[in-house]
PDB file of N, CA and C in Angstrom:
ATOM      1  N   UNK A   1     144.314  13.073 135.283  1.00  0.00           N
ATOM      2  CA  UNK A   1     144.147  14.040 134.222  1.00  0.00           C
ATOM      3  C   UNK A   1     144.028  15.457 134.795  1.00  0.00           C
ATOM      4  N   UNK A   2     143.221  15.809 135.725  1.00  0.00           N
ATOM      5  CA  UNK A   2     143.061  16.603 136.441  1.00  0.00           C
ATOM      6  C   UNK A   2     144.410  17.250 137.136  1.00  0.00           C
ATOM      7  N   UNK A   3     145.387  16.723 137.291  1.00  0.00           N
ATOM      8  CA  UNK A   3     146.688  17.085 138.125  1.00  0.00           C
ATOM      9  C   UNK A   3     147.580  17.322 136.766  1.00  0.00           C
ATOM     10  N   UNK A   4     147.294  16.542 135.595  1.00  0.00           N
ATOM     11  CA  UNK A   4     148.290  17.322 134.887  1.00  0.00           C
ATOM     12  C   UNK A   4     147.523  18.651 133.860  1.00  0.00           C
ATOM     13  N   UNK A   5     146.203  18.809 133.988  1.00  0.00           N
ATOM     14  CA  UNK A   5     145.889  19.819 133.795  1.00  0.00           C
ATOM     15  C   UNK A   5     146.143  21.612 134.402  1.00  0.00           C
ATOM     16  N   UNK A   6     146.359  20.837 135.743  1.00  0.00           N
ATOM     17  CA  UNK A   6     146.558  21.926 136.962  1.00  0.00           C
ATOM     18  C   UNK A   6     148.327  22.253 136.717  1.00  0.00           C
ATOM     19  N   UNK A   7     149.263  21.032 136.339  1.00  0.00           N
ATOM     20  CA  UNK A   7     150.486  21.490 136.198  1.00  0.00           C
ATOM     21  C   UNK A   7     150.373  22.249 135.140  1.00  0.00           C
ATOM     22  N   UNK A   8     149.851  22.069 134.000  1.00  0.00           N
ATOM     23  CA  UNK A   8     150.162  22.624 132.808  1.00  0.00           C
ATOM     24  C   UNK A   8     149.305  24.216 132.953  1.00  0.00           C
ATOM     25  N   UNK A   9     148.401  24.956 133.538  1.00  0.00           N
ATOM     26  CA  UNK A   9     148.350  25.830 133.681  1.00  0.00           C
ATOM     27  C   UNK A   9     149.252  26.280 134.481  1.00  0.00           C
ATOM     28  N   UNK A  10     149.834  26.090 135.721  1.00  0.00           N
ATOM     29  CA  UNK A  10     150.557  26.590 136.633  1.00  0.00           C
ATOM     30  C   UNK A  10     151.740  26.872 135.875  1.00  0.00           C
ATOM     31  N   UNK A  11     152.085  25.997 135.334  1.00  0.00           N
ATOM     32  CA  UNK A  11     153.388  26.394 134.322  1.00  0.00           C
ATOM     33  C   UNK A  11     153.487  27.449 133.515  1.00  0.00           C
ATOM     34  N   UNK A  12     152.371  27.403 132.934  1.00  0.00           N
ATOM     35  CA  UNK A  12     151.829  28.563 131.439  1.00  0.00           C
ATOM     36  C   UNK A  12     151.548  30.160 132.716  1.00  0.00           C
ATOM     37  N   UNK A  13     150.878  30.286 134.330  1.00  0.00           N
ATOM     38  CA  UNK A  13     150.983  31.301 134.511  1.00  0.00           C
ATOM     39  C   UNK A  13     152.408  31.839 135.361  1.00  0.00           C
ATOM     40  N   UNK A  14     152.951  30.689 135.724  1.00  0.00           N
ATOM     41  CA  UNK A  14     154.864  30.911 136.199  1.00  0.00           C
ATOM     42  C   UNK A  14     155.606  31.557 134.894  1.00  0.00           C
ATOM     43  N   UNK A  15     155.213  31.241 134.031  1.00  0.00           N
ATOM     44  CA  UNK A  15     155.741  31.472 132.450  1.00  0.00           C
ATOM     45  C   UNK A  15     155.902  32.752 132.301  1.00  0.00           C
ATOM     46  N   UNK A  16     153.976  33.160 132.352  1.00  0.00           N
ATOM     47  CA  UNK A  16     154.168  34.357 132.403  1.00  0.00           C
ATOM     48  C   UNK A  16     154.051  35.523 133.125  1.00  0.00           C
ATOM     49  N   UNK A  17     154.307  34.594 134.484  1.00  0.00           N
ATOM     50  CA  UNK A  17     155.001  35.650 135.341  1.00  0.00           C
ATOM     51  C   UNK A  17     156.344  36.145 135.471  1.00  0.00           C
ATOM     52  N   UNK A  18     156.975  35.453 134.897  1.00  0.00           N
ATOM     53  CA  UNK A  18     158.505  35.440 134.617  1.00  0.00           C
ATOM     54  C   UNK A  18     159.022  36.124 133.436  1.00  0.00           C
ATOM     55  N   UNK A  19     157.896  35.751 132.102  1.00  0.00           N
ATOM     56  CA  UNK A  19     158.402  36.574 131.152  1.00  0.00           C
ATOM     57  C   UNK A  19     157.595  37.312 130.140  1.00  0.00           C
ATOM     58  N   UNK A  20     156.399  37.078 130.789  1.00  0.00           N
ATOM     59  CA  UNK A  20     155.811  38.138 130.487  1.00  0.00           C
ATOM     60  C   UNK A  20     155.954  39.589 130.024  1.00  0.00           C
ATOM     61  N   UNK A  21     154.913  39.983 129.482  1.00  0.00           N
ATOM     62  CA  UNK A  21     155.424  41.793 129.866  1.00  0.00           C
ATOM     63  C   UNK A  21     155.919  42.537 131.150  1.00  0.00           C
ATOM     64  N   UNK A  22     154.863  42.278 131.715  1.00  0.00           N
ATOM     65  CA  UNK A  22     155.096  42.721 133.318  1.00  0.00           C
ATOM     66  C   UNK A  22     155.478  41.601 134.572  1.00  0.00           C
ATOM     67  N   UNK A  23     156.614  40.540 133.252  1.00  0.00           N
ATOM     68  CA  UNK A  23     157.371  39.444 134.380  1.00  0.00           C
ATOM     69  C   UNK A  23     158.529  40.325 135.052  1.00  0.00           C
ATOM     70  N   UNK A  24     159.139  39.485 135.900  1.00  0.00           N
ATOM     71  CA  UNK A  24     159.624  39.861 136.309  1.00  0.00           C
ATOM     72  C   UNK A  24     161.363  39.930 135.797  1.00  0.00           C
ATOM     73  N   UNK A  25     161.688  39.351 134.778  1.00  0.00           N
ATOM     74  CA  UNK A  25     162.893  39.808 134.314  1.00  0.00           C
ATOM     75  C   UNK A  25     162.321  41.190 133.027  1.00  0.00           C
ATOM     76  N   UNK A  26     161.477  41.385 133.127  1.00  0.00           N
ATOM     77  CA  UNK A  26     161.208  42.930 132.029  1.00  0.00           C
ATOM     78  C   UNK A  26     161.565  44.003 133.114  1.00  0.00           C
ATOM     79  N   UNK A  27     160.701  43.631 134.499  1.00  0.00           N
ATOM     80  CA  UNK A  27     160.958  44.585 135.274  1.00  0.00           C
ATOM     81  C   UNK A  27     162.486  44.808 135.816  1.00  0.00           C
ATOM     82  N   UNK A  28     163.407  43.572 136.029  1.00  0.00           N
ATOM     83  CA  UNK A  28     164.859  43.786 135.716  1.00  0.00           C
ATOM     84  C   UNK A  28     165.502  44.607 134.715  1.00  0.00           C
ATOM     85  N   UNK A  29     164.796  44.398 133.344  1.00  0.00           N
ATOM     86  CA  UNK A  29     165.388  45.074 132.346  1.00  0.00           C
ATOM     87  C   UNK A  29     165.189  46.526 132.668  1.00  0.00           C
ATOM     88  N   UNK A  30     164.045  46.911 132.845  1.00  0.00           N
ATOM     89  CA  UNK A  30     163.637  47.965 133.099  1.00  0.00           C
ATOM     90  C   UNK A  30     164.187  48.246 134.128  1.00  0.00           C
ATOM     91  N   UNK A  31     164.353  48.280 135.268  1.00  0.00           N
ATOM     92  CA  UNK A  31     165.000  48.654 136.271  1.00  0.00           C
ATOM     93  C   UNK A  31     166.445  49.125 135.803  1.00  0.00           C
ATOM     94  N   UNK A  32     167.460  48.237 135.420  1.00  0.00           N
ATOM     95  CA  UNK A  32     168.421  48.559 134.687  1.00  0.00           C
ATOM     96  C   UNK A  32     168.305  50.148 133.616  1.00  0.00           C
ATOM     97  N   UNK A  33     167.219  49.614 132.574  1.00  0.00           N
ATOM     98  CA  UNK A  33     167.413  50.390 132.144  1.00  0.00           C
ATOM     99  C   UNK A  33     167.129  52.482 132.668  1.00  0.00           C
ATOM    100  N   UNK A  34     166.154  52.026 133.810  1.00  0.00           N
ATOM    101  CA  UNK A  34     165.868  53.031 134.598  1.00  0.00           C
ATOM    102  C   UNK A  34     167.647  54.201 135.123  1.00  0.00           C
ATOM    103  N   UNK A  35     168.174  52.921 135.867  1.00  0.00           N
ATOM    104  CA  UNK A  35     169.531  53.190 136.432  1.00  0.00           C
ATOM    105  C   UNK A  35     170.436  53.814 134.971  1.00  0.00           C
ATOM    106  N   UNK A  36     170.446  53.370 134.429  1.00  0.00           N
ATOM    107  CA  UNK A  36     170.854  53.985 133.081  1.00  0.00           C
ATOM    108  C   UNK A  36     170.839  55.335 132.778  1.00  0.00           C
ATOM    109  N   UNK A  37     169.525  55.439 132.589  1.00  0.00           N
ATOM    110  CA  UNK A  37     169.185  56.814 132.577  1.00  0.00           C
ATOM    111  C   UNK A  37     168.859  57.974 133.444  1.00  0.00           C
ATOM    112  N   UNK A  38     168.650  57.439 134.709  1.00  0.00           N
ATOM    113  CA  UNK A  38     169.183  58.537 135.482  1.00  0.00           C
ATOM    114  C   UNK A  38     170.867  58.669 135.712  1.00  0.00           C
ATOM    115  N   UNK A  39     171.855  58.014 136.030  1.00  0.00           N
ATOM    116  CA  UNK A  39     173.285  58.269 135.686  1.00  0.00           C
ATOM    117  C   UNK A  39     173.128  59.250 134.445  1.00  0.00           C
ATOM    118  N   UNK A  40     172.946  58.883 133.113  1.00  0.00           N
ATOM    119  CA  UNK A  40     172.908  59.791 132.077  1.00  0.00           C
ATOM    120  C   UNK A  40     172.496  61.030 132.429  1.00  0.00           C
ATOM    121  N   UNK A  41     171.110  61.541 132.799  1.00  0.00           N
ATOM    122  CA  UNK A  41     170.682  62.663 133.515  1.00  0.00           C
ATOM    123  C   UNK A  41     171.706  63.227 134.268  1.00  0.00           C
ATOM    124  N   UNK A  42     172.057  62.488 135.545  1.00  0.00           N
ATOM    125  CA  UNK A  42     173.541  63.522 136.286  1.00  0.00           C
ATOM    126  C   UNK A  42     174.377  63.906 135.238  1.00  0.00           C
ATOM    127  N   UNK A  43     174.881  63.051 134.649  1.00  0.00           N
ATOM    128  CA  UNK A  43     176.516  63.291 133.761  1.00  0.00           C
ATOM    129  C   UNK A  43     175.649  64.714 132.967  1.00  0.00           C
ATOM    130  N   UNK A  44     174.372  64.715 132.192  1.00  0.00           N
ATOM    131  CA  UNK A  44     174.252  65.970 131.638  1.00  0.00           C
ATOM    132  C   UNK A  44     173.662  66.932 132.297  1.00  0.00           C
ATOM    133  N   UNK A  45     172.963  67.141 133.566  1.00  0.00           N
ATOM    134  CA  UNK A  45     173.214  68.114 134.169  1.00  0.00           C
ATOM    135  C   UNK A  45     174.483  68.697 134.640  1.00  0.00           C
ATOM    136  N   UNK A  46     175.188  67.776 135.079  1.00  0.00           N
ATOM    137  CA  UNK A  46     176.289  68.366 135.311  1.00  0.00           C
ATOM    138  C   UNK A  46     177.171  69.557 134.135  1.00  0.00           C
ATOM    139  N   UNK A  47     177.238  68.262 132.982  1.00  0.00           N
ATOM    140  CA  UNK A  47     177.305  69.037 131.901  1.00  0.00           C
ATOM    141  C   UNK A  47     176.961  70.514 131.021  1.00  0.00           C
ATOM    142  N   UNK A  48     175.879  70.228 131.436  1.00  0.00           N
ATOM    143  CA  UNK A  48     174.783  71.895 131.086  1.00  0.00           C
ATOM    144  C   UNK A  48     175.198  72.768 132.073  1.00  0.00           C
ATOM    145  N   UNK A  49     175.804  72.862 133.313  1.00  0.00           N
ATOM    146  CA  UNK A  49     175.834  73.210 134.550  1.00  0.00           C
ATOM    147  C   UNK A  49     177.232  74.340 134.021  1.00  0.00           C
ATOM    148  N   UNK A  50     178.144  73.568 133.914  1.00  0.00           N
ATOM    149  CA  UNK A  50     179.524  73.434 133.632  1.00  0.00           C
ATOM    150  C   UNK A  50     179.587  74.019 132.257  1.00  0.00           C
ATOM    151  N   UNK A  51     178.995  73.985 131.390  1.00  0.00           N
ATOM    152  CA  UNK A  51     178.488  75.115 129.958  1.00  0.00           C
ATOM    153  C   UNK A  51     178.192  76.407 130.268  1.00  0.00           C
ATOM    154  N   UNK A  52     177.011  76.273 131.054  1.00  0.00           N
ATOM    155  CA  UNK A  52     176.440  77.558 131.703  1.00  0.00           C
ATOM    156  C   UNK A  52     177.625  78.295 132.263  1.00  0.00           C
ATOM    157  N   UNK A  53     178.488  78.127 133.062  1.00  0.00           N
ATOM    158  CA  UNK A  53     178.998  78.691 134.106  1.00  0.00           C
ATOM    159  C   UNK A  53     180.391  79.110 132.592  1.00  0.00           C
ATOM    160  N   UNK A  54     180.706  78.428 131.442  1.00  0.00           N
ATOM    161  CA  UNK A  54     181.820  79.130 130.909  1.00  0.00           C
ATOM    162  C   UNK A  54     181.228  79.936 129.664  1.00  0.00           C
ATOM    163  N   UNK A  55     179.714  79.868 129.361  1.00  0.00           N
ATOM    164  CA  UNK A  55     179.302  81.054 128.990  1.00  0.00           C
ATOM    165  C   UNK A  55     178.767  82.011 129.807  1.00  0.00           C
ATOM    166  N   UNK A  56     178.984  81.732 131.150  1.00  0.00           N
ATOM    167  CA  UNK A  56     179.211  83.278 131.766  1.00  0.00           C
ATOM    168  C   UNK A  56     180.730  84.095 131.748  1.00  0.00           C
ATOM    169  N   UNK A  57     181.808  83.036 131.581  1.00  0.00           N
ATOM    170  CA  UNK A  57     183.109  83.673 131.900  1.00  0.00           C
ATOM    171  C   UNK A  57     183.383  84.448 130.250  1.00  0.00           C
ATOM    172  N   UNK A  58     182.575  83.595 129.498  1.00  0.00           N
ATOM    173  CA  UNK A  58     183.035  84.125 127.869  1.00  0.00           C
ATOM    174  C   UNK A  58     182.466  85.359 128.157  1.00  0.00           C
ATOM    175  N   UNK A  59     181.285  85.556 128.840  1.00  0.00           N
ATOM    176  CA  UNK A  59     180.674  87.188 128.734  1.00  0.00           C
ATOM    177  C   UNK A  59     181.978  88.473 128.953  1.00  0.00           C
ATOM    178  N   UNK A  60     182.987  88.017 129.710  1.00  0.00           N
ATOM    179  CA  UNK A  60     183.517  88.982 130.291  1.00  0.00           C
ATOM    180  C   UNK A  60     185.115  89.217 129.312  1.00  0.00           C
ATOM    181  N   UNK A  61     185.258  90.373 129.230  1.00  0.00           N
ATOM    182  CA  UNK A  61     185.992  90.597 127.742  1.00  0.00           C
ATOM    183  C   UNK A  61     187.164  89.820 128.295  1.00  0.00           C
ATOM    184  N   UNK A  62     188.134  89.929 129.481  1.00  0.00           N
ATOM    185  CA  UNK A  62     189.324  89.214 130.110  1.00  0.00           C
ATOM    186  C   UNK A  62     189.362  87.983 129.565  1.00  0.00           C
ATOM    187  N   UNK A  63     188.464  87.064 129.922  1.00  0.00           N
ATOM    188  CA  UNK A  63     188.320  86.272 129.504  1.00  0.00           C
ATOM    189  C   UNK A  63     188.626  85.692 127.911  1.00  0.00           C
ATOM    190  N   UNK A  64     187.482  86.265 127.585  1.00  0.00           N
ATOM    191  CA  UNK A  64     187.689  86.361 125.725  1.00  0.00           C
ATOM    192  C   UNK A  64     188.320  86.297 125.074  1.00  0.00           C
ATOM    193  N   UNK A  65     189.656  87.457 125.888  1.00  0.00           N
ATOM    194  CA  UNK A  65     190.597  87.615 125.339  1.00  0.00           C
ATOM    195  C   UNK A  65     191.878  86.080 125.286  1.00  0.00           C
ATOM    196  N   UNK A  66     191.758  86.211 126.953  1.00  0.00           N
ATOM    197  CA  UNK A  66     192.400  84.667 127.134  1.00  0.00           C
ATOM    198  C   UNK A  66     192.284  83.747 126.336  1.00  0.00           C
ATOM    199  N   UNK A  67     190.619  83.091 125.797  1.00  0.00           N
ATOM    200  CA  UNK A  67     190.618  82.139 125.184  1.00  0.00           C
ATOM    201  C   UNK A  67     191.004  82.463 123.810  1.00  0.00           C
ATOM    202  N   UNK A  68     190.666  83.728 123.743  1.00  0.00           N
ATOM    203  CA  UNK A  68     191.246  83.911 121.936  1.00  0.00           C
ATOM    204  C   UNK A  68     193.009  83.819 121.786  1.00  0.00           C
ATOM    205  N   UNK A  69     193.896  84.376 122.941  1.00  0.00           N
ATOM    206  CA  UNK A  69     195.194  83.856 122.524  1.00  0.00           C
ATOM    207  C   UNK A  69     195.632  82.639 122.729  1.00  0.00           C
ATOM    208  N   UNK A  70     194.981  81.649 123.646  1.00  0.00           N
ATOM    209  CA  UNK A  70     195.464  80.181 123.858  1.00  0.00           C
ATOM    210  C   UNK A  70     194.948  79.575 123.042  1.00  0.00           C
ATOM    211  N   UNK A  71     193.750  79.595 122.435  1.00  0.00           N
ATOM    212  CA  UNK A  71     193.307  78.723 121.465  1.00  0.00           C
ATOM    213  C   UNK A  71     193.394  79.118 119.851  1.00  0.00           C
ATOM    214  N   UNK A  72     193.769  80.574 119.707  1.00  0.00           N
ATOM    215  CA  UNK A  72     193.657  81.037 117.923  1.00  0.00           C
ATOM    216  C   UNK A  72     195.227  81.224 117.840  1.00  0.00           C
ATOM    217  N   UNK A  73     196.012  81.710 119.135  1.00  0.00           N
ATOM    218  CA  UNK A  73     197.275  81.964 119.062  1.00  0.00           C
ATOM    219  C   UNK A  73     197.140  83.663 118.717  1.00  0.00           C
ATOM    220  N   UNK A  74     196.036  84.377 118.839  1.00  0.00           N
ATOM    221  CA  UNK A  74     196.471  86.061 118.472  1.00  0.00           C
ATOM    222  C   UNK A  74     197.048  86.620 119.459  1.00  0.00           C
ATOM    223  N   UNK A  75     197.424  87.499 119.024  1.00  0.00           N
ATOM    224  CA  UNK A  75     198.829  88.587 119.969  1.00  0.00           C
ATOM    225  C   UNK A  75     198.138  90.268 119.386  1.00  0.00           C
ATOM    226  N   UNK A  76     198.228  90.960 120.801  1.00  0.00           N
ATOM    227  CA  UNK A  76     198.181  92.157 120.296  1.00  0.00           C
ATOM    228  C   UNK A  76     199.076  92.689 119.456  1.00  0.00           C
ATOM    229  N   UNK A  77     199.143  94.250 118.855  1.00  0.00           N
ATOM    230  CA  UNK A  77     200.078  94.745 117.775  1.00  0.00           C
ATOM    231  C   UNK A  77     201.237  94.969 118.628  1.00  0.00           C
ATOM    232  N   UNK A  78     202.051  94.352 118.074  1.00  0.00           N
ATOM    233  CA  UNK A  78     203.789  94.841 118.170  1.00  0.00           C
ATOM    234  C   UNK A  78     203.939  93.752 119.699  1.00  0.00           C
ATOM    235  N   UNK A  79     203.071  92.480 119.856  1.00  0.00           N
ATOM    236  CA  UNK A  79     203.791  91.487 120.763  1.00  0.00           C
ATOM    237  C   UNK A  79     204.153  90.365 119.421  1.00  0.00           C
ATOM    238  N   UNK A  80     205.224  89.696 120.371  1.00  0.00           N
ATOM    239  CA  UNK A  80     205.889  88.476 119.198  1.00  0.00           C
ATOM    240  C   UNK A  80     205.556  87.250 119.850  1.00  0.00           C
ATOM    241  N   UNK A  81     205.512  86.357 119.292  1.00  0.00           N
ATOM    242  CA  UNK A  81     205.476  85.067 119.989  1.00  0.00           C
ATOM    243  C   UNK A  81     206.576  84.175 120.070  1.00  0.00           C
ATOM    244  N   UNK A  82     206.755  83.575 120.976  1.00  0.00           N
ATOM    245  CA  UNK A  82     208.225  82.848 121.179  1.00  0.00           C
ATOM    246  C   UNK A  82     207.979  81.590 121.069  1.00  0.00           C
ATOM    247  N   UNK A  83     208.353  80.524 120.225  1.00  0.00           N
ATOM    248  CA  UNK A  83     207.798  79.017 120.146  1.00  0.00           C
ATOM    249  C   UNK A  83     209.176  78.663 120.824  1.00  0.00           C
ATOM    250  N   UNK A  84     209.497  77.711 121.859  1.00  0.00           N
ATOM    251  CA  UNK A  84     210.545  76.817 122.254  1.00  0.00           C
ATOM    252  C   UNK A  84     209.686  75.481 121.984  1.00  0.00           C
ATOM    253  N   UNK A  85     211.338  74.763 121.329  1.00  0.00           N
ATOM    254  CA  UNK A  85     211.141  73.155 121.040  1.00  0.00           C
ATOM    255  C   UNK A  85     211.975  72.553 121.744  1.00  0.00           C
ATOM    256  N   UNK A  86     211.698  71.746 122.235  1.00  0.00           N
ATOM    257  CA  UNK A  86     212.799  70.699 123.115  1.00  0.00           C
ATOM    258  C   UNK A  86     213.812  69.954 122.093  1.00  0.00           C
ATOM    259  N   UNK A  87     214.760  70.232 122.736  1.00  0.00           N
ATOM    260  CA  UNK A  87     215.847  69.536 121.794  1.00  0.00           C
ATOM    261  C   UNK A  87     216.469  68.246 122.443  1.00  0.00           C
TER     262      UNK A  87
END
């Protein structure tokens, strides 16, 4: 009686050493999920980094100007625009 008392706790604290809160597949999860989120962190520093640096180029009127004719299509007074289509 005594020996299957001793299994049946040993079991119940393997149990919850394993799946417990602080078993050891939570701490897998967690670990994972750790790795997760630091990757995420790089990708948006980088991101913020790479923002920063093209609202410095927007500061500068050259610029400005650039993005305003490649992306709105404006032309100063008396330039034309030439569309070619592949035929």
């Amino acid at each position: 009686m005594l020996i299957i008392a001793s299994l049946i706790v040993s079991l119940a604290v393997l149990s919850l050493a394993a799946f417990g809160k602080r078993g050891v597949f939570s701490l897998i999860t967690l670990s994972t999920k750790k790795s997760n989120l630091t990757e995420e962190i790089g990708r948006l520093t980088k991101e913020n980094r790479d923002l920063a640096e093209e609202l410095k180029r927007l500061e500068r009127p050259d610029y400005q100007e650039q993005v305003i004719r490649a992306q709105m299509g404006m032309t100063r007074k008396g330039e034309l625009i030439y569309i070619f289509t592949k035929e």
